[in-house]
N, C-alpha and C. Protein backbone atom coordinates (compact mmCIF):
# COMPACT_ATOMS: atom_id res chain seq x y z
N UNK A 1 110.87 91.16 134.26
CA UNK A 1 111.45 92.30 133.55
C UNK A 1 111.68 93.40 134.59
N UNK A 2 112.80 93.91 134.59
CA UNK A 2 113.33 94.50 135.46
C UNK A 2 113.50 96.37 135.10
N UNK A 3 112.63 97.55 136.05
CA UNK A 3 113.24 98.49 135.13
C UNK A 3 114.00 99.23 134.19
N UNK A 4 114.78 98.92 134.32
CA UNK A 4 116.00 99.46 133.46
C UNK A 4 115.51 98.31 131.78
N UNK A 5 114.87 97.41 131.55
CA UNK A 5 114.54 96.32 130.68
C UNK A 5 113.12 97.56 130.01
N UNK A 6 112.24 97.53 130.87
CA UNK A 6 111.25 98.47 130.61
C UNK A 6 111.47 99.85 130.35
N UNK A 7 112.33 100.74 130.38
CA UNK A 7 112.90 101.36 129.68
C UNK A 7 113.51 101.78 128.77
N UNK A 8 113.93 100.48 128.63
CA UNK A 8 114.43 100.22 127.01
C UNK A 8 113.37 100.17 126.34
N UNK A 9 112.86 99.28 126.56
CA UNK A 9 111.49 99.13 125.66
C UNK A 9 110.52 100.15 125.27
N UNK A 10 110.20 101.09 126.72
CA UNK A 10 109.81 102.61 126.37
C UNK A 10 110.46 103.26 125.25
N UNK A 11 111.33 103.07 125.39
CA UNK A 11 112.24 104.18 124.49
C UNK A 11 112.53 103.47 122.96
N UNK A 12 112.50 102.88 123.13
CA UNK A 12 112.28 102.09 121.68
C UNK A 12 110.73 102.39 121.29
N UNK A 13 109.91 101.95 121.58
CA UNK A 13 108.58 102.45 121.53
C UNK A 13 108.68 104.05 120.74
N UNK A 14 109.09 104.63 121.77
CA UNK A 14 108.88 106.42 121.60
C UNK A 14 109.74 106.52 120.26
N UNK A 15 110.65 106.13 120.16
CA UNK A 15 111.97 106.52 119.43
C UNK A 15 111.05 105.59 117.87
N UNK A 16 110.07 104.60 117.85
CA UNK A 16 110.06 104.19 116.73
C UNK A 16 108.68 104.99 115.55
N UNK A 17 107.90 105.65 117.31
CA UNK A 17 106.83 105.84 116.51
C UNK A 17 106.90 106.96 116.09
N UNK A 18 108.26 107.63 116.06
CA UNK A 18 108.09 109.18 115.71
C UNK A 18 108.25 109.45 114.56
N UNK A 19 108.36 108.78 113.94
CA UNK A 19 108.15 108.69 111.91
C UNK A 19 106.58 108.31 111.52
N UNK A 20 105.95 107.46 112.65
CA UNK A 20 104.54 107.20 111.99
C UNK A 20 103.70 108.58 111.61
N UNK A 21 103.60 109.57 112.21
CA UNK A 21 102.87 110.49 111.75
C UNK A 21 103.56 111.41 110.31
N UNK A 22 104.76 111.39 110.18
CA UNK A 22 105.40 111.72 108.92
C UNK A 22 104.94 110.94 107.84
N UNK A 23 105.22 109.29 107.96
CA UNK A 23 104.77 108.59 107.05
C UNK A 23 103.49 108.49 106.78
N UNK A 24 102.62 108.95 107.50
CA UNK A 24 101.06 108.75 106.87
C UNK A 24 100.95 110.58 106.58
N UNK A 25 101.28 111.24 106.63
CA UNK A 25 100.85 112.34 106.47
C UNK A 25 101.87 112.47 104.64
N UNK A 26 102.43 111.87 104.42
CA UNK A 26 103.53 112.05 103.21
C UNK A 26 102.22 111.29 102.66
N UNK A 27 101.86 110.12 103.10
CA UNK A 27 101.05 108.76 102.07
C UNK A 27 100.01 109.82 101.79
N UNK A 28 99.60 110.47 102.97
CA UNK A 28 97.93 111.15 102.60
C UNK A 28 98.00 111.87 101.52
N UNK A 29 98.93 113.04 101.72
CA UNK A 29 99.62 114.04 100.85
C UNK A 29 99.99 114.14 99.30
N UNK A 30 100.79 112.96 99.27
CA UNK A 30 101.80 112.63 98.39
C UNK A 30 103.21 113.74 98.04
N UNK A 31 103.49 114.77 99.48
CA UNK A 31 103.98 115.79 99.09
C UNK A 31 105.04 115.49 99.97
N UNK A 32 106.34 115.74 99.49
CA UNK A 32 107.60 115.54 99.98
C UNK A 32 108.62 116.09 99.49
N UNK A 33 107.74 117.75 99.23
CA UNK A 33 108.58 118.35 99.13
C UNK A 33 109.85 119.44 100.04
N UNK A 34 109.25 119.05 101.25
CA UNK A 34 110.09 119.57 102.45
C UNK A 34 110.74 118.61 103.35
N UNK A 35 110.29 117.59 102.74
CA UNK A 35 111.45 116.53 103.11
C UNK A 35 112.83 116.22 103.40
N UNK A 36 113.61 116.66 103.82
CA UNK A 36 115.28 116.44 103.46
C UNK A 36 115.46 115.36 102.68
N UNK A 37 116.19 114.89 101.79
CA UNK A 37 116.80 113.91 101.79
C UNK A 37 118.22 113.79 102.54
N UNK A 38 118.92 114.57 102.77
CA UNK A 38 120.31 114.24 103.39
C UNK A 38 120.19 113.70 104.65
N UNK A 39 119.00 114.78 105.14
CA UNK A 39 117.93 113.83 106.65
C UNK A 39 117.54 112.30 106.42
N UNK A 40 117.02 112.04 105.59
CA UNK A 40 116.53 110.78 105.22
C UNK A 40 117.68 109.53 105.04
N UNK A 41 118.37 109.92 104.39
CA UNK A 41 119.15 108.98 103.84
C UNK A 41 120.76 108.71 105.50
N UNK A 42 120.90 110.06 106.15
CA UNK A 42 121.60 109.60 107.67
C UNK A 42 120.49 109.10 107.99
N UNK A 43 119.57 109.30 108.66
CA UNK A 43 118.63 108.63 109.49
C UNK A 43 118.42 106.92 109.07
N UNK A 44 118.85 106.15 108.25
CA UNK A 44 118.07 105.21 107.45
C UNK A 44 119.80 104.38 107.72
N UNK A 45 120.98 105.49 107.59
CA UNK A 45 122.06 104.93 107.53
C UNK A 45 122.35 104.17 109.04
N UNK A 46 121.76 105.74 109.91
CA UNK A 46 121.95 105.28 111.16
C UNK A 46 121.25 103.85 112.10
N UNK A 47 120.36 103.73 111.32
CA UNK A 47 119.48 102.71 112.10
C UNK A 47 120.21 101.64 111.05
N UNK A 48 120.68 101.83 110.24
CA UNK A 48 121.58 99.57 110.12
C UNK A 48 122.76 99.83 110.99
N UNK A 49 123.07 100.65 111.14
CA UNK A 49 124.08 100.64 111.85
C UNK A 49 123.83 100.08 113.27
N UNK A 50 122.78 100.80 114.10
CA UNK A 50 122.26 100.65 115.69
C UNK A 50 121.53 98.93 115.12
N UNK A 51 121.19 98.86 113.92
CA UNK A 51 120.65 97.69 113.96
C UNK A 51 121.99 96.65 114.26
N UNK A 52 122.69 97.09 113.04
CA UNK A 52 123.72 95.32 113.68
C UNK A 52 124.39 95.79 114.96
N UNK A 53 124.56 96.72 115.59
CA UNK A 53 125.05 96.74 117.07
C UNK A 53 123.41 95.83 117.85
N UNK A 54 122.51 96.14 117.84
CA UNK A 54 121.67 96.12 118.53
C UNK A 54 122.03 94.11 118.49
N UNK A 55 122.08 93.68 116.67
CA UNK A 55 121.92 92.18 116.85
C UNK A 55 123.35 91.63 117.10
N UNK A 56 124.53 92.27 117.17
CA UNK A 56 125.88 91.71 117.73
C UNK A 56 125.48 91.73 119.12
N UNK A 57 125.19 92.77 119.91
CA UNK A 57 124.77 92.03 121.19
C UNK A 57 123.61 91.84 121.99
N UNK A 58 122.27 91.01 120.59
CA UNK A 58 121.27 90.83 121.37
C UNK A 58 120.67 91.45 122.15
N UNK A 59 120.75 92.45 121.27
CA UNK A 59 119.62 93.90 122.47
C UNK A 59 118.60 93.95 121.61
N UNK A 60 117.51 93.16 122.36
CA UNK A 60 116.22 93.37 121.54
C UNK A 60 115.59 94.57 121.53
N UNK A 61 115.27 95.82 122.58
CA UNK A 61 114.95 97.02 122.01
C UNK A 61 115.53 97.81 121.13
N UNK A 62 117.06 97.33 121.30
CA UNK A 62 117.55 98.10 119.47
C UNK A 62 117.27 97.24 118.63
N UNK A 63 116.96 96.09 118.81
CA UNK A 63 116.56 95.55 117.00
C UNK A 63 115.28 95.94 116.85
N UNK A 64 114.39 95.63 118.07
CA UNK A 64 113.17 96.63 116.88
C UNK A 64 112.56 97.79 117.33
N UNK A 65 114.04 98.69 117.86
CA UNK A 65 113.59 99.59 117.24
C UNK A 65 114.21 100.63 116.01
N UNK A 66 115.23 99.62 115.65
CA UNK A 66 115.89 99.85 114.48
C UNK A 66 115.28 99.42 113.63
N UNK A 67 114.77 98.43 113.52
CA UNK A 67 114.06 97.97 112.62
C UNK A 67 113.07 98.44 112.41
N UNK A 68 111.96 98.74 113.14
CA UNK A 68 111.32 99.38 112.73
C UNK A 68 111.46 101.33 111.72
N UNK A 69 112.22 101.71 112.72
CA UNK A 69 112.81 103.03 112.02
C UNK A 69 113.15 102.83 110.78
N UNK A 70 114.24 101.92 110.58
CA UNK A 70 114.48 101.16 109.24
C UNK A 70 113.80 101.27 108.32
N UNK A 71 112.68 100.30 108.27
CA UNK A 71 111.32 100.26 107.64
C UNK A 71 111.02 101.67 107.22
N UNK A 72 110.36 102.28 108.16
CA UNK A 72 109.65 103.74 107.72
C UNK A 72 110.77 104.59 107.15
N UNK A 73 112.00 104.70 107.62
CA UNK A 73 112.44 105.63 106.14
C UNK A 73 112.82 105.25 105.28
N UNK A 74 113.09 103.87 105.05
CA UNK A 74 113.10 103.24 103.96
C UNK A 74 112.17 104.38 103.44
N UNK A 75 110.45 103.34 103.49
CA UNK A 75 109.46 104.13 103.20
C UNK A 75 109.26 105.35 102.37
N UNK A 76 109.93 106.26 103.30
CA UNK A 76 109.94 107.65 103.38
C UNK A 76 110.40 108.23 101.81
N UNK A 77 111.60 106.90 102.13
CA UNK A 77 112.97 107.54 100.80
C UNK A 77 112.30 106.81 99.71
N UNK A 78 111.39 105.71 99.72
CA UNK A 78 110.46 105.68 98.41
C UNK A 78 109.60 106.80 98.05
N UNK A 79 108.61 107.32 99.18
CA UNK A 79 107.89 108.53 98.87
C UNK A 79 108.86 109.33 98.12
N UNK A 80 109.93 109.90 98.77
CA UNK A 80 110.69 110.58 98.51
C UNK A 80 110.78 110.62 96.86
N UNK A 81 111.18 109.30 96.42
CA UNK A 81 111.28 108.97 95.04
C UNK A 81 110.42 109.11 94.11
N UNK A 82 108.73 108.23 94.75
CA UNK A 82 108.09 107.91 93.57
C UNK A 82 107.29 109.24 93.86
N UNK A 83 107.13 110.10 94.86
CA UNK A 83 105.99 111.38 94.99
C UNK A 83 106.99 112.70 94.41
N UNK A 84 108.16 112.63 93.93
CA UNK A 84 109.27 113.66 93.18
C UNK A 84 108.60 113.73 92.02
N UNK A 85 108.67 112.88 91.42
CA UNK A 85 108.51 112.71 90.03
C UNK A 85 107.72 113.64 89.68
N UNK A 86 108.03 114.40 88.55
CA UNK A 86 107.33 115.45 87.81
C UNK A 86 106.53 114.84 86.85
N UNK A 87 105.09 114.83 86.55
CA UNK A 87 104.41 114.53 85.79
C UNK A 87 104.01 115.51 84.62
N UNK A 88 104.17 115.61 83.72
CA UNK A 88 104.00 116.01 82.39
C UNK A 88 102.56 115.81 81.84
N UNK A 89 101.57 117.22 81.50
CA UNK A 89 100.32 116.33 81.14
C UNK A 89 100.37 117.63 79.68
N UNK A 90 100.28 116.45 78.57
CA UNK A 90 100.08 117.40 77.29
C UNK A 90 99.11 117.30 76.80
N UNK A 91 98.03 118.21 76.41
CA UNK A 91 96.73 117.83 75.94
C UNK A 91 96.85 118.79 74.14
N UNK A 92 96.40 117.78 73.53
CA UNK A 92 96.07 118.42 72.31
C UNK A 92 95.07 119.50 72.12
N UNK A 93 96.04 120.93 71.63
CA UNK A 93 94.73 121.95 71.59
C UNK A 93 94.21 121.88 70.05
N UNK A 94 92.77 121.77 69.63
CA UNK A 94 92.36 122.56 68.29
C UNK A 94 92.44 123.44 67.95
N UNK A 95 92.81 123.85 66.80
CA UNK A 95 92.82 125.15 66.33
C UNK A 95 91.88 125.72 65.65
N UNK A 96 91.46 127.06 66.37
CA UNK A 96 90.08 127.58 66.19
C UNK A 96 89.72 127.90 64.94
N UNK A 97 88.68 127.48 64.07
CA UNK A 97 88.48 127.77 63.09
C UNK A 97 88.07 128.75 62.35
C-alpha cells in the first residue's frame, strides 16, 4: 500500500467517524431538535451518490466511506423521525367533591 492508498483510507476514516458522536449523543438524548433536516437529508443524498461513483470505479475508500456515512444518517433521519413525534399524555382528573 502505497501513500497516496493510505490516505485515502485516512480520510475515509476521518470523514466517516464524524457523525459517530452526533449519533450517539441524539440515541442518548433522544433530542433532535436542532437537527437540520435539509442538512440531513443532502448529506444522506450525497453519500449514494459518492457511493455509486466510489463502486463504478472501485474505489474502496469511497465505498466505505460512503457507506458508512450512509448508514449513520440514514440513522439520524430515523431519530429525526421517531424522536419528533409529539407525545400526548391525558390523565383523567376527579372532580373534587
Amino acid at each position: 500500500m502505497n501513500w497516496i492508498e493510505i490516505a485515502g483510507h485516512t480520510g475515509a476514516l476521518l470523514s466517516s467517524i464524524t457523525f459517530v458522536p452526533q449519533v450517539y449523543k441524539v440515541w442518548k438524548t433522544k433530542s433532535v431538535g436542532d437537527l437540520s433536516l435539509y442538512m440531513m437529508l443532502i448529506v444522506f443524498a450525497s453519500t449514494l451518490v459518492w457511493l455509486a461513483y466510489g463502486i463504478a470505479l472501485n474505489l474502496l475508500p469511497v465505498i466505505l466511506a460512503n457507506g458508512f456515512i450512509c448508514f449513520l444518517s440514514a440513522l439520524l433521519l430515523y431519530f429525526k423521525y421517531a424522536f419528533s413525534r409529539k407525545i400526548v399524555v391525558v390523565t383523567k382528573l376527579e372532580k373534587p367533591q
